[in-house]
PDB file of N, CA and C in Angstrom:
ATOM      1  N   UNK A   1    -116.207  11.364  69.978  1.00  0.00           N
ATOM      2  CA  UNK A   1    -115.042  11.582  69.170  1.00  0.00           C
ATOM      3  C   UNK A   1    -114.736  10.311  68.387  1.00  0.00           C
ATOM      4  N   UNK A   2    -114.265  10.564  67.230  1.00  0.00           N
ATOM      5  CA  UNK A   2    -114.102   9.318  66.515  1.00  0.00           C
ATOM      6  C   UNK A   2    -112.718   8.919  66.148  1.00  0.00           C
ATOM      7  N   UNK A   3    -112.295   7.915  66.554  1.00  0.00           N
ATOM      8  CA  UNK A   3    -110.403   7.524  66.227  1.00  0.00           C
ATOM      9  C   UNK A   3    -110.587   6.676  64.704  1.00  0.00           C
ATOM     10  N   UNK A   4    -109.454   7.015  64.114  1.00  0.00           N
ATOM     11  CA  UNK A   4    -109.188   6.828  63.203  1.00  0.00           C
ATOM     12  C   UNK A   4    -108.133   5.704  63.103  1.00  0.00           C
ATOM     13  N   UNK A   5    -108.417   4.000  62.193  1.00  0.00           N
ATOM     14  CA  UNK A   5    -107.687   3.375  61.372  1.00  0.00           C
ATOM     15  C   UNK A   5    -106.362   3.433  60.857  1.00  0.00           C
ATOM     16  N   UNK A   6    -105.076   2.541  60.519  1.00  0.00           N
ATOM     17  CA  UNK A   6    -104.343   2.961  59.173  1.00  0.00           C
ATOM     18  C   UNK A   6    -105.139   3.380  58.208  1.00  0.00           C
ATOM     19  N   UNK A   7    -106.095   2.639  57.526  1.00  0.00           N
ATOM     20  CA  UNK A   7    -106.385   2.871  56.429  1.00  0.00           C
ATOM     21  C   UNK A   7    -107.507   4.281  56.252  1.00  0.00           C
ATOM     22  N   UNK A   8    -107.314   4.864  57.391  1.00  0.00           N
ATOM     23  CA  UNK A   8    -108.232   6.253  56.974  1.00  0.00           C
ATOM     24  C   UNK A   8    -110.004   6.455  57.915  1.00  0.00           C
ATOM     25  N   UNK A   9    -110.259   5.189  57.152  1.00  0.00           N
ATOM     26  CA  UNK A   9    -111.454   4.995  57.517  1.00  0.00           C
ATOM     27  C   UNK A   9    -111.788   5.217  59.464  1.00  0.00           C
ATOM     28  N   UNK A  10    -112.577   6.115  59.934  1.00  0.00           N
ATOM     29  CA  UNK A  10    -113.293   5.798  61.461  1.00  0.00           C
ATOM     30  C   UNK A  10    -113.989   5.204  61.787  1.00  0.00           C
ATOM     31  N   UNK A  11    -113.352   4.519  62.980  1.00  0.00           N
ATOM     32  CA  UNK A  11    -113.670   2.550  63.277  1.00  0.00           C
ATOM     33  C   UNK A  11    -115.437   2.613  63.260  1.00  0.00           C
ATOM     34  N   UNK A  12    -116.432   3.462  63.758  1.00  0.00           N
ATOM     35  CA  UNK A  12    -117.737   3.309  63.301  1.00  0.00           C
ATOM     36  C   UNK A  12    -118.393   3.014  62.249  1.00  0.00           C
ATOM     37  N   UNK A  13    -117.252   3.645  61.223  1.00  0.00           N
ATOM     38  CA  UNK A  13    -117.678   3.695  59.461  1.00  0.00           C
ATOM     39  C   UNK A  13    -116.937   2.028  59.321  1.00  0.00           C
ATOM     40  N   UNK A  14    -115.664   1.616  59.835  1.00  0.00           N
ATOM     41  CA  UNK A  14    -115.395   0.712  59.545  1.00  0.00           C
ATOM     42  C   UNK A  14    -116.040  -0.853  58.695  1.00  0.00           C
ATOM     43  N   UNK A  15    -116.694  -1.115  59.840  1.00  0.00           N
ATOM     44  CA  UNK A  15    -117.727  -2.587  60.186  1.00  0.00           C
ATOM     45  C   UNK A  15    -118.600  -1.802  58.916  1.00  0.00           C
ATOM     46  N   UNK A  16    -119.489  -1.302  58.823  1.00  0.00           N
ATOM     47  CA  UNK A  16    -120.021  -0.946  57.690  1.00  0.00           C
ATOM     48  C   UNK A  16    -119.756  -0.790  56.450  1.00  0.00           C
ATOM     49  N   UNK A  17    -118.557  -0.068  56.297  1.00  0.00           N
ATOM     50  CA  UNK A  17    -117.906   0.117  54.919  1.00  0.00           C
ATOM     51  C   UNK A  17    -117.258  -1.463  54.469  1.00  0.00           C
ATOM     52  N   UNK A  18    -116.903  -2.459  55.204  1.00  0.00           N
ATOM     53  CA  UNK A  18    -116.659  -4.248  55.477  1.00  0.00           C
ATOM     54  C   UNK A  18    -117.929  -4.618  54.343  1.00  0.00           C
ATOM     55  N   UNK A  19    -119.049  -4.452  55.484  1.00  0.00           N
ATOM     56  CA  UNK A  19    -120.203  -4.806  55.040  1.00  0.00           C
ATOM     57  C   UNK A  19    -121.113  -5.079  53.942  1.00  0.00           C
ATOM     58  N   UNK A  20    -120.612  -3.469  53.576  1.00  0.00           N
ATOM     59  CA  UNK A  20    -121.078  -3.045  52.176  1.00  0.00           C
ATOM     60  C   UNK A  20    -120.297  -3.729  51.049  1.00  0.00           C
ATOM     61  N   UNK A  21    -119.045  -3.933  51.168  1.00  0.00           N
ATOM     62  CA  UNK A  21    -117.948  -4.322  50.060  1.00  0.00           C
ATOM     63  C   UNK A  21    -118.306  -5.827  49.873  1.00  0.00           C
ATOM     64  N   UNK A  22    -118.470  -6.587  51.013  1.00  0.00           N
ATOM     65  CA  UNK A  22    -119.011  -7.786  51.225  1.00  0.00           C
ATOM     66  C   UNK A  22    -120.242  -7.933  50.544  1.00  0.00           C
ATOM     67  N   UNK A  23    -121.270  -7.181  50.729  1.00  0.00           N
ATOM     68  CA  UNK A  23    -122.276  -7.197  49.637  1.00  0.00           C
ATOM     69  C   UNK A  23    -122.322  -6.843  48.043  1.00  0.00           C
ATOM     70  N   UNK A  24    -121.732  -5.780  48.211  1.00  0.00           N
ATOM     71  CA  UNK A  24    -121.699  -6.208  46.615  1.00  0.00           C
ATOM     72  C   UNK A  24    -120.707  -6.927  45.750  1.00  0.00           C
ATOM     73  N   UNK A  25    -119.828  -7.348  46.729  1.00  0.00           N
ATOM     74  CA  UNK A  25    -119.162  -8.864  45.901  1.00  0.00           C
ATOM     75  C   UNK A  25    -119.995  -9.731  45.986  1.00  0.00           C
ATOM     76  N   UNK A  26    -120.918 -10.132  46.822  1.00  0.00           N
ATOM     77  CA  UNK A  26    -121.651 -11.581  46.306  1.00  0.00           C
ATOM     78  C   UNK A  26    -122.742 -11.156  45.994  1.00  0.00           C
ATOM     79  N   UNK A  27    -123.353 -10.235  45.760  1.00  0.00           N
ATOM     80  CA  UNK A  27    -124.475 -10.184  45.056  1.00  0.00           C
ATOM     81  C   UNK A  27    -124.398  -9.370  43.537  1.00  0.00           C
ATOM     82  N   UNK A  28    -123.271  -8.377  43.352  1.00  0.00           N
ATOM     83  CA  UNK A  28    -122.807  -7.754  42.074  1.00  0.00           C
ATOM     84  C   UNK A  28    -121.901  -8.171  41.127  1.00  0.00           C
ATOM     85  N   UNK A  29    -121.053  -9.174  41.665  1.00  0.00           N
ATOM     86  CA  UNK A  29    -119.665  -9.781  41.115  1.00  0.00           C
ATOM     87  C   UNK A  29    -120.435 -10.733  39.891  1.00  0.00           C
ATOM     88  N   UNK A  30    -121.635 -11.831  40.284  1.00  0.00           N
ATOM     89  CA  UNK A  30    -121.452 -12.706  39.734  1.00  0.00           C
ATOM     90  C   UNK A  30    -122.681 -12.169  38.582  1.00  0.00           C
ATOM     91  N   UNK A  31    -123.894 -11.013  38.692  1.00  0.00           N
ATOM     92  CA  UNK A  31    -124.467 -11.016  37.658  1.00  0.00           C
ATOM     93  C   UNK A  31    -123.789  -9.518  36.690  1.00  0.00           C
ATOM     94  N   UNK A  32    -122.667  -9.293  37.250  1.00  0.00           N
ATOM     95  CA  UNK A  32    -121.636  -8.283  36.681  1.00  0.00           C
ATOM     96  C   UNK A  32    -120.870  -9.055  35.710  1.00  0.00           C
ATOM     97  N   UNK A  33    -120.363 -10.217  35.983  1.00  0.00           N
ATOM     98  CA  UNK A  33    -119.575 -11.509  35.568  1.00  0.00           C
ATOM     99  C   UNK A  33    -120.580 -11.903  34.145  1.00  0.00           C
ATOM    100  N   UNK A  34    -122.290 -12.211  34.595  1.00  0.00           N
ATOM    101  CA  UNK A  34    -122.921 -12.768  33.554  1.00  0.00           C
ATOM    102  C   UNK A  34    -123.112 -12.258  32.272  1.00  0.00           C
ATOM    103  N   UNK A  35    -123.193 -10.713  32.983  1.00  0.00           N
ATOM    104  CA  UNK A  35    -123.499  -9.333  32.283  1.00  0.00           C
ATOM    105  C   UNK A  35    -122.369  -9.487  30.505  1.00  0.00           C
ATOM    106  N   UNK A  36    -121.407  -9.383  31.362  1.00  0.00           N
ATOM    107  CA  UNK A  36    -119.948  -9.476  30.327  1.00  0.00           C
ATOM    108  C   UNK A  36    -119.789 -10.385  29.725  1.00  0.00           C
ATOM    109  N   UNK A  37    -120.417 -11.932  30.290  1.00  0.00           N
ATOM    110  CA  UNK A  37    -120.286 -12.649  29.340  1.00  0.00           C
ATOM    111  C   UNK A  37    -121.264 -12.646  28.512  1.00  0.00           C
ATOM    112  N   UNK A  38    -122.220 -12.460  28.544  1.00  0.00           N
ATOM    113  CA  UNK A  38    -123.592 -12.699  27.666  1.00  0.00           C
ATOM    114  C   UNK A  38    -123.514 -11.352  26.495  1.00  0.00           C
ATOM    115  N   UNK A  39    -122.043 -10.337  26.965  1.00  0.00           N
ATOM    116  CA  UNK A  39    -122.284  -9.579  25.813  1.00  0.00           C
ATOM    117  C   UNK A  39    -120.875  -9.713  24.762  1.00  0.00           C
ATOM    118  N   UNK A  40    -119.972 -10.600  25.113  1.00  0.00           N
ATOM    119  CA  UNK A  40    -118.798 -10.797  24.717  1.00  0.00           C
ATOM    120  C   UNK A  40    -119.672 -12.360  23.713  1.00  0.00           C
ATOM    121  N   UNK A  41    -120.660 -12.786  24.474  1.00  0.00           N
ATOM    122  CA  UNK A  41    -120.932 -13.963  23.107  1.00  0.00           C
ATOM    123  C   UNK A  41    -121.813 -13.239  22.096  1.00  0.00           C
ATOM    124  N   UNK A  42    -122.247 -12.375  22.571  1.00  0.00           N
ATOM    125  CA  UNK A  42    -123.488 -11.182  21.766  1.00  0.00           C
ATOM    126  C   UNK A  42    -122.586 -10.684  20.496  1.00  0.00           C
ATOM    127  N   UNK A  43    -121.568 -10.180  21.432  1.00  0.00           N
ATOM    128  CA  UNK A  43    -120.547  -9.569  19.927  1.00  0.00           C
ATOM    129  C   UNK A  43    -119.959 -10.497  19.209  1.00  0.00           C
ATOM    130  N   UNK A  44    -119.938 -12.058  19.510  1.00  0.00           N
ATOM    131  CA  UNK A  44    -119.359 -12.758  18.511  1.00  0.00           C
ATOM    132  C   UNK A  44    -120.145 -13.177  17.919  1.00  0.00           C
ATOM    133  N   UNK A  45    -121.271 -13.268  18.252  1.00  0.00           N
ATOM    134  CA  UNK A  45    -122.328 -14.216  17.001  1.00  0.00           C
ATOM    135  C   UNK A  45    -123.031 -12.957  16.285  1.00  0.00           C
ATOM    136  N   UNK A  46    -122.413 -11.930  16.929  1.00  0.00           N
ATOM    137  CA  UNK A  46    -122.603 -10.452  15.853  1.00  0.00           C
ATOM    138  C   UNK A  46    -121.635 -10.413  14.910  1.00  0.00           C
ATOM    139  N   UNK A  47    -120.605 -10.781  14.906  1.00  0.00           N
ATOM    140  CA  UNK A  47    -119.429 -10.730  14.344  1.00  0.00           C
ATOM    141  C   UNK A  47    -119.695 -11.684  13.502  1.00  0.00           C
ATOM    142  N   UNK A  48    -119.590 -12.667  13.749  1.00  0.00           N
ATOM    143  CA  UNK A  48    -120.074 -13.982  13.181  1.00  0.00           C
ATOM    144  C   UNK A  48    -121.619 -13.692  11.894  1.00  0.00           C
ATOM    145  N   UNK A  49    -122.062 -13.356  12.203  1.00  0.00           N
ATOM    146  CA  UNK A  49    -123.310 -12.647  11.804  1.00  0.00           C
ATOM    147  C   UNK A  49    -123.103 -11.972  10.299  1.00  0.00           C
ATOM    148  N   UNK A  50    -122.218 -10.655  11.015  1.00  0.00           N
ATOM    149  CA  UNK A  50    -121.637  -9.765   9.919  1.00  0.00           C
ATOM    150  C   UNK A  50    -120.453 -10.195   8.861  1.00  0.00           C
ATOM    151  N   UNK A  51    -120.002 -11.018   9.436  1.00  0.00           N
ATOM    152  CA  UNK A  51    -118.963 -11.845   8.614  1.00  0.00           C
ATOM    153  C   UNK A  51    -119.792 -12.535   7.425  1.00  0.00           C
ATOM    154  N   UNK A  52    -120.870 -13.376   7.817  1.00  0.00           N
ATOM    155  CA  UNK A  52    -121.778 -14.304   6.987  1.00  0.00           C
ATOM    156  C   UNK A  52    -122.410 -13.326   6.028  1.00  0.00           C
ATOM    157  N   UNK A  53    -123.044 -12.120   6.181  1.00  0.00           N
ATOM    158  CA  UNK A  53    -123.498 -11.130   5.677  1.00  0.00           C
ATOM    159  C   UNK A  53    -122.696 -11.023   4.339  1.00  0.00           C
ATOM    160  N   UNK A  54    -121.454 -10.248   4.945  1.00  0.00           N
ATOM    161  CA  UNK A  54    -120.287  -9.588   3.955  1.00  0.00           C
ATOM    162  C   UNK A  54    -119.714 -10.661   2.799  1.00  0.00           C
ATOM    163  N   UNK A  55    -119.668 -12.318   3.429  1.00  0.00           N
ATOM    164  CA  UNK A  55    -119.479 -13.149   1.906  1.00  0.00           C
ATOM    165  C   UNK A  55    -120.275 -13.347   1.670  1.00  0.00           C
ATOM    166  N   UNK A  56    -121.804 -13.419   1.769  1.00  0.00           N
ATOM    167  CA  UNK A  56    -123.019 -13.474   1.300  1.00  0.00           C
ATOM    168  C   UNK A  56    -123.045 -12.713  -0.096  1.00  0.00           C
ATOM    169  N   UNK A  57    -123.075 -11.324   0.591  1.00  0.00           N
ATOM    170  CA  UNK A  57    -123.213 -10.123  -0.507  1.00  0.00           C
ATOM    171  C   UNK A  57    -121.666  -9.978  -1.617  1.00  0.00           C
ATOM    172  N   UNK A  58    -120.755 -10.187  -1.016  1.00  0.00           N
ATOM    173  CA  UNK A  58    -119.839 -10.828  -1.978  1.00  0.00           C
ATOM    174  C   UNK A  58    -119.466 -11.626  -2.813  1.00  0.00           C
ATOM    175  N   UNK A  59    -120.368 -12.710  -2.753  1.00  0.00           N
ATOM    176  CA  UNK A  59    -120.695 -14.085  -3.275  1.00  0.00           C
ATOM    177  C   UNK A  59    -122.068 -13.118  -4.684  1.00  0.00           C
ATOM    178  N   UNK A  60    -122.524 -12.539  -3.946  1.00  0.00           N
ATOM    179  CA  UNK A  60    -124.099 -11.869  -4.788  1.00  0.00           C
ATOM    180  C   UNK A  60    -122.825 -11.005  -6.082  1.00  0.00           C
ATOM    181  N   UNK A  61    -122.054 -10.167  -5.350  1.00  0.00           N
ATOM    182  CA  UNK A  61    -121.580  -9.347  -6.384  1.00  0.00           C
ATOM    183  C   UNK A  61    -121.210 -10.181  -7.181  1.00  0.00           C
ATOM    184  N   UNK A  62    -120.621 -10.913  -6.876  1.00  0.00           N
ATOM    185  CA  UNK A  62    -119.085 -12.063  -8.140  1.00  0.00           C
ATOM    186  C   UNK A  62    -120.187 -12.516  -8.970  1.00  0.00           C
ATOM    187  N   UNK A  63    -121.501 -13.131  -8.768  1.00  0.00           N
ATOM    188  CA  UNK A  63    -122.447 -13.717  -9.200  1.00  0.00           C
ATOM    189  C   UNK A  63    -123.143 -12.527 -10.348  1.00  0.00           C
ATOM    190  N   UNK A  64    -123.332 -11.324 -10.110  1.00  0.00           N
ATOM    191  CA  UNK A  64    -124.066 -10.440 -10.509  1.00  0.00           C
ATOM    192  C   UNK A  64    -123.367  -9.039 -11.539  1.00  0.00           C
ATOM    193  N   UNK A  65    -122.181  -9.055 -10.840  1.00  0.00           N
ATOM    194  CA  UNK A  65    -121.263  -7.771 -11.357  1.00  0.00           C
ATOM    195  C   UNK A  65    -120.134  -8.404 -12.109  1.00  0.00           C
ATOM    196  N   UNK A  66    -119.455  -8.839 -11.307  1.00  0.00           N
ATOM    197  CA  UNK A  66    -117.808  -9.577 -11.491  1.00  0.00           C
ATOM    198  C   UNK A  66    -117.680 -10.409 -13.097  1.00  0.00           C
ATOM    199  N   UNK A  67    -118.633 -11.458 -12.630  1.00  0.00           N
ATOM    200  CA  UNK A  67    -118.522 -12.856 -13.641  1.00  0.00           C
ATOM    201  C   UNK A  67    -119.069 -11.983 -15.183  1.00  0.00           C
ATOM    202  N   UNK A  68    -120.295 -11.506 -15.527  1.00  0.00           N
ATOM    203  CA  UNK A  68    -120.554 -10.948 -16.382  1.00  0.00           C
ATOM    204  C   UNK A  68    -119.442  -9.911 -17.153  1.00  0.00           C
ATOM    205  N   UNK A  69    -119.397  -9.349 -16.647  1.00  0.00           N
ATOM    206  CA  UNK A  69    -118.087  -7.778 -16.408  1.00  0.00           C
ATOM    207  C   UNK A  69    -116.549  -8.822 -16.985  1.00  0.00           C
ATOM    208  N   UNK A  70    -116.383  -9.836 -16.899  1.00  0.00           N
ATOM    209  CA  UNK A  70    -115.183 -10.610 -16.979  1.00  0.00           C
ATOM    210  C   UNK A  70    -115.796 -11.283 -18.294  1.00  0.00           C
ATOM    211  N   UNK A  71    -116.883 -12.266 -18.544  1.00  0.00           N
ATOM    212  CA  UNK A  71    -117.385 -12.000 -20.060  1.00  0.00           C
ATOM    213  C   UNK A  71    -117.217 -11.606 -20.660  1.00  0.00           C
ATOM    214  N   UNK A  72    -117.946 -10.354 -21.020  1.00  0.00           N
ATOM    215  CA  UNK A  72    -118.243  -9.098 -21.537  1.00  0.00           C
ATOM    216  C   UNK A  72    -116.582  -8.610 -21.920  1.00  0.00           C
ATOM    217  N   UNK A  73    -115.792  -8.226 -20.867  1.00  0.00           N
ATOM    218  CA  UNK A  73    -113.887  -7.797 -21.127  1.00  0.00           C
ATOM    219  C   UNK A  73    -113.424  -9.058 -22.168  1.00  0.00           C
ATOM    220  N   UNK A  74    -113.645 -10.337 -21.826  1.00  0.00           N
ATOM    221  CA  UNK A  74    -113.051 -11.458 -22.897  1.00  0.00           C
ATOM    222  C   UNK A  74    -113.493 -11.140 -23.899  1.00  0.00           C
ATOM    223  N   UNK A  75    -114.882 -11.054 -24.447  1.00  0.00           N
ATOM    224  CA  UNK A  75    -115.589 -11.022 -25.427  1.00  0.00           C
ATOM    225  C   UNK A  75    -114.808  -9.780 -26.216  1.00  0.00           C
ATOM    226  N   UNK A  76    -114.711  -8.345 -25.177  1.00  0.00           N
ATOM    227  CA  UNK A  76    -114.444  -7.120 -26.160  1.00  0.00           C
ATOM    228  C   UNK A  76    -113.125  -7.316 -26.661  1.00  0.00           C
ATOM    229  N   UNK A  77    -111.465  -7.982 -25.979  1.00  0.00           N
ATOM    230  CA  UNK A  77    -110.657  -8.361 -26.113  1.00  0.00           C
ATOM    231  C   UNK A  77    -110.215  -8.975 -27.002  1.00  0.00           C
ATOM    232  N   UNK A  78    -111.224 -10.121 -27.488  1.00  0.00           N
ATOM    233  CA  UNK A  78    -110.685 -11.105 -28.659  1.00  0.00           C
ATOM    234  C   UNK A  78    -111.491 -10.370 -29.828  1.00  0.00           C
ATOM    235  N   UNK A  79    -112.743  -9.478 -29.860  1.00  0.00           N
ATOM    236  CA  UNK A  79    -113.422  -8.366 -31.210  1.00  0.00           C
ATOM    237  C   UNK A  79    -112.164  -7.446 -31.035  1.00  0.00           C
ATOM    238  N   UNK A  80    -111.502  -6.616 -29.602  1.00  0.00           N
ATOM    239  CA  UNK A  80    -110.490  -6.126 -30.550  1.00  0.00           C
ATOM    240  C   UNK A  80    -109.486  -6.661 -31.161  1.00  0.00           C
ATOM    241  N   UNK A  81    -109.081  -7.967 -30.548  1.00  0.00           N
ATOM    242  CA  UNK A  81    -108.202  -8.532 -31.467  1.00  0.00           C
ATOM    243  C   UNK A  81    -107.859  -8.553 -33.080  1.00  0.00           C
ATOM    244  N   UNK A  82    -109.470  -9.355 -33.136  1.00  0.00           N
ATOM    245  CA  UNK A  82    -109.830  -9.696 -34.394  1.00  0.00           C
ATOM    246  C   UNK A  82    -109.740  -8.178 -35.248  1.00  0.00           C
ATOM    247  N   UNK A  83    -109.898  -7.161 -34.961  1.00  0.00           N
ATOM    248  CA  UNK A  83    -109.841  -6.005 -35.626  1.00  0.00           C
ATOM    249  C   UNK A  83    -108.847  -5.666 -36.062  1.00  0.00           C
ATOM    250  N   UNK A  84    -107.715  -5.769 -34.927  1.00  0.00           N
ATOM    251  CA  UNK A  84    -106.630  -5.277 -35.358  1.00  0.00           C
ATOM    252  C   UNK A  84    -105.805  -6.406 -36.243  1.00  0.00           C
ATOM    253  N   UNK A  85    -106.330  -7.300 -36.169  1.00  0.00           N
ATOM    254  CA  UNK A  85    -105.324  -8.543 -36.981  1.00  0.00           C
ATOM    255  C   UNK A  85    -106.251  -8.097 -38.284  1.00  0.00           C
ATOM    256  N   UNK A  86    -107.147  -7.701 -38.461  1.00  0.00           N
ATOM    257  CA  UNK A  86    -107.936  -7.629 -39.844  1.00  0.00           C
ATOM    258  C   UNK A  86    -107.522  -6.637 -40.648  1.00  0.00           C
ATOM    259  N   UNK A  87    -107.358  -5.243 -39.679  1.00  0.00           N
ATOM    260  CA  UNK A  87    -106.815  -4.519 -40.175  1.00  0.00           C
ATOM    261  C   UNK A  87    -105.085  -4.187 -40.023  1.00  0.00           C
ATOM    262  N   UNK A  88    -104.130  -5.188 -39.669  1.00  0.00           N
ATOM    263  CA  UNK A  88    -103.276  -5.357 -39.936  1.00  0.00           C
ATOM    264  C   UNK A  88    -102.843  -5.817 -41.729  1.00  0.00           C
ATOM    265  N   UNK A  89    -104.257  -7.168 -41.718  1.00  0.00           N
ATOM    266  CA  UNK A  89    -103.945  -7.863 -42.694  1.00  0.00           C
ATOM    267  C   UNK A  89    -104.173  -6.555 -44.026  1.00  0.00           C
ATOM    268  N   UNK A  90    -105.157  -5.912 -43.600  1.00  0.00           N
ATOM    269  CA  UNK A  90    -105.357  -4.915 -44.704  1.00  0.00           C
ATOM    270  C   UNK A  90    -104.435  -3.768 -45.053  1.00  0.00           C
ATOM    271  N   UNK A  91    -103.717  -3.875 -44.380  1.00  0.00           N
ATOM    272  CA  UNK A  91    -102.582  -2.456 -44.481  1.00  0.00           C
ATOM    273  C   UNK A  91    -101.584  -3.735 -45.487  1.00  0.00           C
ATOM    274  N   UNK A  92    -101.144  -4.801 -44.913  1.00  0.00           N
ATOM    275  CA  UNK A  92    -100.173  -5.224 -45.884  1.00  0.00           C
ATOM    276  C   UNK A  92    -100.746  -5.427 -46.995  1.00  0.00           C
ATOM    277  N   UNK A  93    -102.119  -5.820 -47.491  1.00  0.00           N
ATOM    278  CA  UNK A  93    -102.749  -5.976 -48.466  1.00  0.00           C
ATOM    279  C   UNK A  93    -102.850  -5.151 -49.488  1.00  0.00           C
ATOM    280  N   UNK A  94    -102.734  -3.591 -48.603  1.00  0.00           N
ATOM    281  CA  UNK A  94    -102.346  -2.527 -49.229  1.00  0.00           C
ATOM    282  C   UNK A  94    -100.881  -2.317 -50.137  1.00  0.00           C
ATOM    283  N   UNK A  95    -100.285  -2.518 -48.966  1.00  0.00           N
ATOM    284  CA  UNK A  95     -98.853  -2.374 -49.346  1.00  0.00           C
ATOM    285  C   UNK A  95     -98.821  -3.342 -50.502  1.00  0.00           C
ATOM    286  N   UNK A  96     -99.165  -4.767 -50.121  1.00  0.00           N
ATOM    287  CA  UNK A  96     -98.629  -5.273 -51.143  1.00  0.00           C
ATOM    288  C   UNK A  96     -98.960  -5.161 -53.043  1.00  0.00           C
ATOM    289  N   UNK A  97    -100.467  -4.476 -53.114  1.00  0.00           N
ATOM    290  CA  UNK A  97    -100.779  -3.736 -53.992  1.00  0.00           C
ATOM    291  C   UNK A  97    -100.131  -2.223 -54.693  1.00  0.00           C
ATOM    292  N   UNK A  98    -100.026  -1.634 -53.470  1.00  0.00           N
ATOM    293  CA  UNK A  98     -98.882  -0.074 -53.842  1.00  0.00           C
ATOM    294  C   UNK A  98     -97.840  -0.167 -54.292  1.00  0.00           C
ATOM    295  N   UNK A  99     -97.134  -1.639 -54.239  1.00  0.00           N
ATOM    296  CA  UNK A  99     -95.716  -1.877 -54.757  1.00  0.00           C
ATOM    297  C   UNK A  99     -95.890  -2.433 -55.694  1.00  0.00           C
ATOM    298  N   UNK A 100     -96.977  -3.313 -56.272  1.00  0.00           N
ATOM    299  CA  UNK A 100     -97.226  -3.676 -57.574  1.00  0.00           C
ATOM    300  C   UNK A 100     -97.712  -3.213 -58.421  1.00  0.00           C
ATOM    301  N   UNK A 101     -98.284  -1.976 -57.918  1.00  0.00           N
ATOM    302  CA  UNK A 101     -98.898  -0.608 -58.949  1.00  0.00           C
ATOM    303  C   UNK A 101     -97.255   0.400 -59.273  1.00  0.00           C
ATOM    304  N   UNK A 102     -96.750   0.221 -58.132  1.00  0.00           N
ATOM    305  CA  UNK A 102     -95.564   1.291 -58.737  1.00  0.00           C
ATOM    306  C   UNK A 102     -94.288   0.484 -59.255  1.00  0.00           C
ATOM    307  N   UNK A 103     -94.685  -1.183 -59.027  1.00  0.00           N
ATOM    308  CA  UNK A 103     -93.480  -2.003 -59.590  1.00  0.00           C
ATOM    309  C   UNK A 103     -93.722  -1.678 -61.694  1.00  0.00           C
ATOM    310  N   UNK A 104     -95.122  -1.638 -61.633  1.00  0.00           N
ATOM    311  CA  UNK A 104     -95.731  -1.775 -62.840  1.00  0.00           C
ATOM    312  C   UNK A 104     -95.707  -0.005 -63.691  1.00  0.00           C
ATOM    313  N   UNK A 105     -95.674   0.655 -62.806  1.00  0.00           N
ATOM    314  CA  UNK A 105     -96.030   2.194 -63.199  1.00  0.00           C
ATOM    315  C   UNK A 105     -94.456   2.416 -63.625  1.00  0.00           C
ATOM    316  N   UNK A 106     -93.592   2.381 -62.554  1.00  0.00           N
ATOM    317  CA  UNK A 106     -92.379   3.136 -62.743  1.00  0.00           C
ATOM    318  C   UNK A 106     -91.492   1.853 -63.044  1.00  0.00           C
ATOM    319  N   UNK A 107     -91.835   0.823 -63.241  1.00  0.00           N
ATOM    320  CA  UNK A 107     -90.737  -0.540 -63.897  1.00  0.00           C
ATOM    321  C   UNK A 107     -90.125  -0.120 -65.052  1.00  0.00           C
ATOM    322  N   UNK A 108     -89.015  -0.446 -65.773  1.00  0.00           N
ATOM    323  CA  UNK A 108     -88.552  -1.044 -66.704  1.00  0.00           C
ATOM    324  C   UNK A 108     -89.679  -0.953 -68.340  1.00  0.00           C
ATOM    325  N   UNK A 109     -90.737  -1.331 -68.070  1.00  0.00           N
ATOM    326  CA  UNK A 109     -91.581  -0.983 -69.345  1.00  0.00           C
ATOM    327  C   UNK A 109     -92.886  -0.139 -68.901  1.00  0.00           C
ATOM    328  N   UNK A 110     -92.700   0.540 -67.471  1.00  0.00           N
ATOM    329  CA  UNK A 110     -94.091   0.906 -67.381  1.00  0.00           C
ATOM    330  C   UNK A 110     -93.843   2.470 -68.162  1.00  0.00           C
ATOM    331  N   UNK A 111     -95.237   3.261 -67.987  1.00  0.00           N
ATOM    332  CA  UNK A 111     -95.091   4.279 -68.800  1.00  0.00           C
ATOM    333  C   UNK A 111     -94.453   5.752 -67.745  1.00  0.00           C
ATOM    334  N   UNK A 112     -94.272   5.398 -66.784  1.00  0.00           N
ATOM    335  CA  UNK A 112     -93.603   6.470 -66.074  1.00  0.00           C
ATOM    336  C   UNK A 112     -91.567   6.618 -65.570  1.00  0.00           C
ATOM    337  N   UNK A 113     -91.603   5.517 -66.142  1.00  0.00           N
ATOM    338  CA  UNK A 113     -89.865   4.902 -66.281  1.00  0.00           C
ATOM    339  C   UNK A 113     -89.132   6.396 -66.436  1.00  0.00           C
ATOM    340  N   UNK A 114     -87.713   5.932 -65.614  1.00  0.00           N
ATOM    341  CA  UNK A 114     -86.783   6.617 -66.199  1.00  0.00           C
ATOM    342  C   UNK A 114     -86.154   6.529 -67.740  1.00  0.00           C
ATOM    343  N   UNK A 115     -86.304   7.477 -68.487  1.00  0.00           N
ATOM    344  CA  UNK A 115     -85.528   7.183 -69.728  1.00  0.00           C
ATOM    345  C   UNK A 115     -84.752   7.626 -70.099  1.00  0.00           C
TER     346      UNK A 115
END
C-alpha cells in the first residue's frame, strides 16, 4: 500500500521524482541558459544585420532614384518658370500693341473716330 505526502506525490515516487528534478537542473538549466543566449545575440547581430542592409539600400536609392528625380524637378521648375514669365511678357506685349492699334484706329484722327 502506498501513503501519500502533502504534496500529493507517494513517498516511493518521492526520492525519485527529487532526483529527476535535480537532474535536469544541473544538466538542462545551464545548456537551456546557453541555448537562449546564443539566440538572443543571433537576433541582434540579425537585427543589426538588417538594419545595415535597409540604410545600405537606402543610401543606393537617394544615390540612384531620389538625387536625379530632385534634378530633373529643379530643372523642369525653373523651364516652367521661364515659360510662364515669357509668356507673361508676351501677353503684355500684346496688350501693349492692341491699345496702340486702337489708340491709333479709334483716336482723335484715326479713321474709325467718333464724328
Amino acid at each position: 500500500m502506498m501513503m501519500t505526502m502533502e504534496s500529493g506525490f507517494p513517498t516511493l515516487i518521492q526520492p525519485l521524482h527529487d532526483a529527476y528534478q535535480k537532474e535536469i537542473e544541473v544538466s538542462l538549466c545551464e545548456p537551456l541558459n546557453t541555448f537562449w543566449a546564443e539566440c538572443y545575440e543571433s537576433c541582434k547581430t540579425t537585427g543589426k544585420l538588417c538594419k545595415e542592409i535597409e540604410m545600405e539600400s537606402r543610401t543606393k536609392f537617394q544615390e540612384k532614384i531620389m538625387l536625379p528625380w530632385r534634378q530633373r524637378q529643379s530643372e523642369e521648375f525653373h523651364r516652367q518658370n521661364s515659360s510662364t514669365t515669357l509668356m507673361k511678357s508676351d501677353e503684355v506685349k500684346c496688350d501693349k500693341l492692341y491699345r496702340q492699334f486702337r489708340r491709333n484706329v479709334y483716336g482723335p484722327r484715326g479713321p474709325w473716330c467718333q464724328r
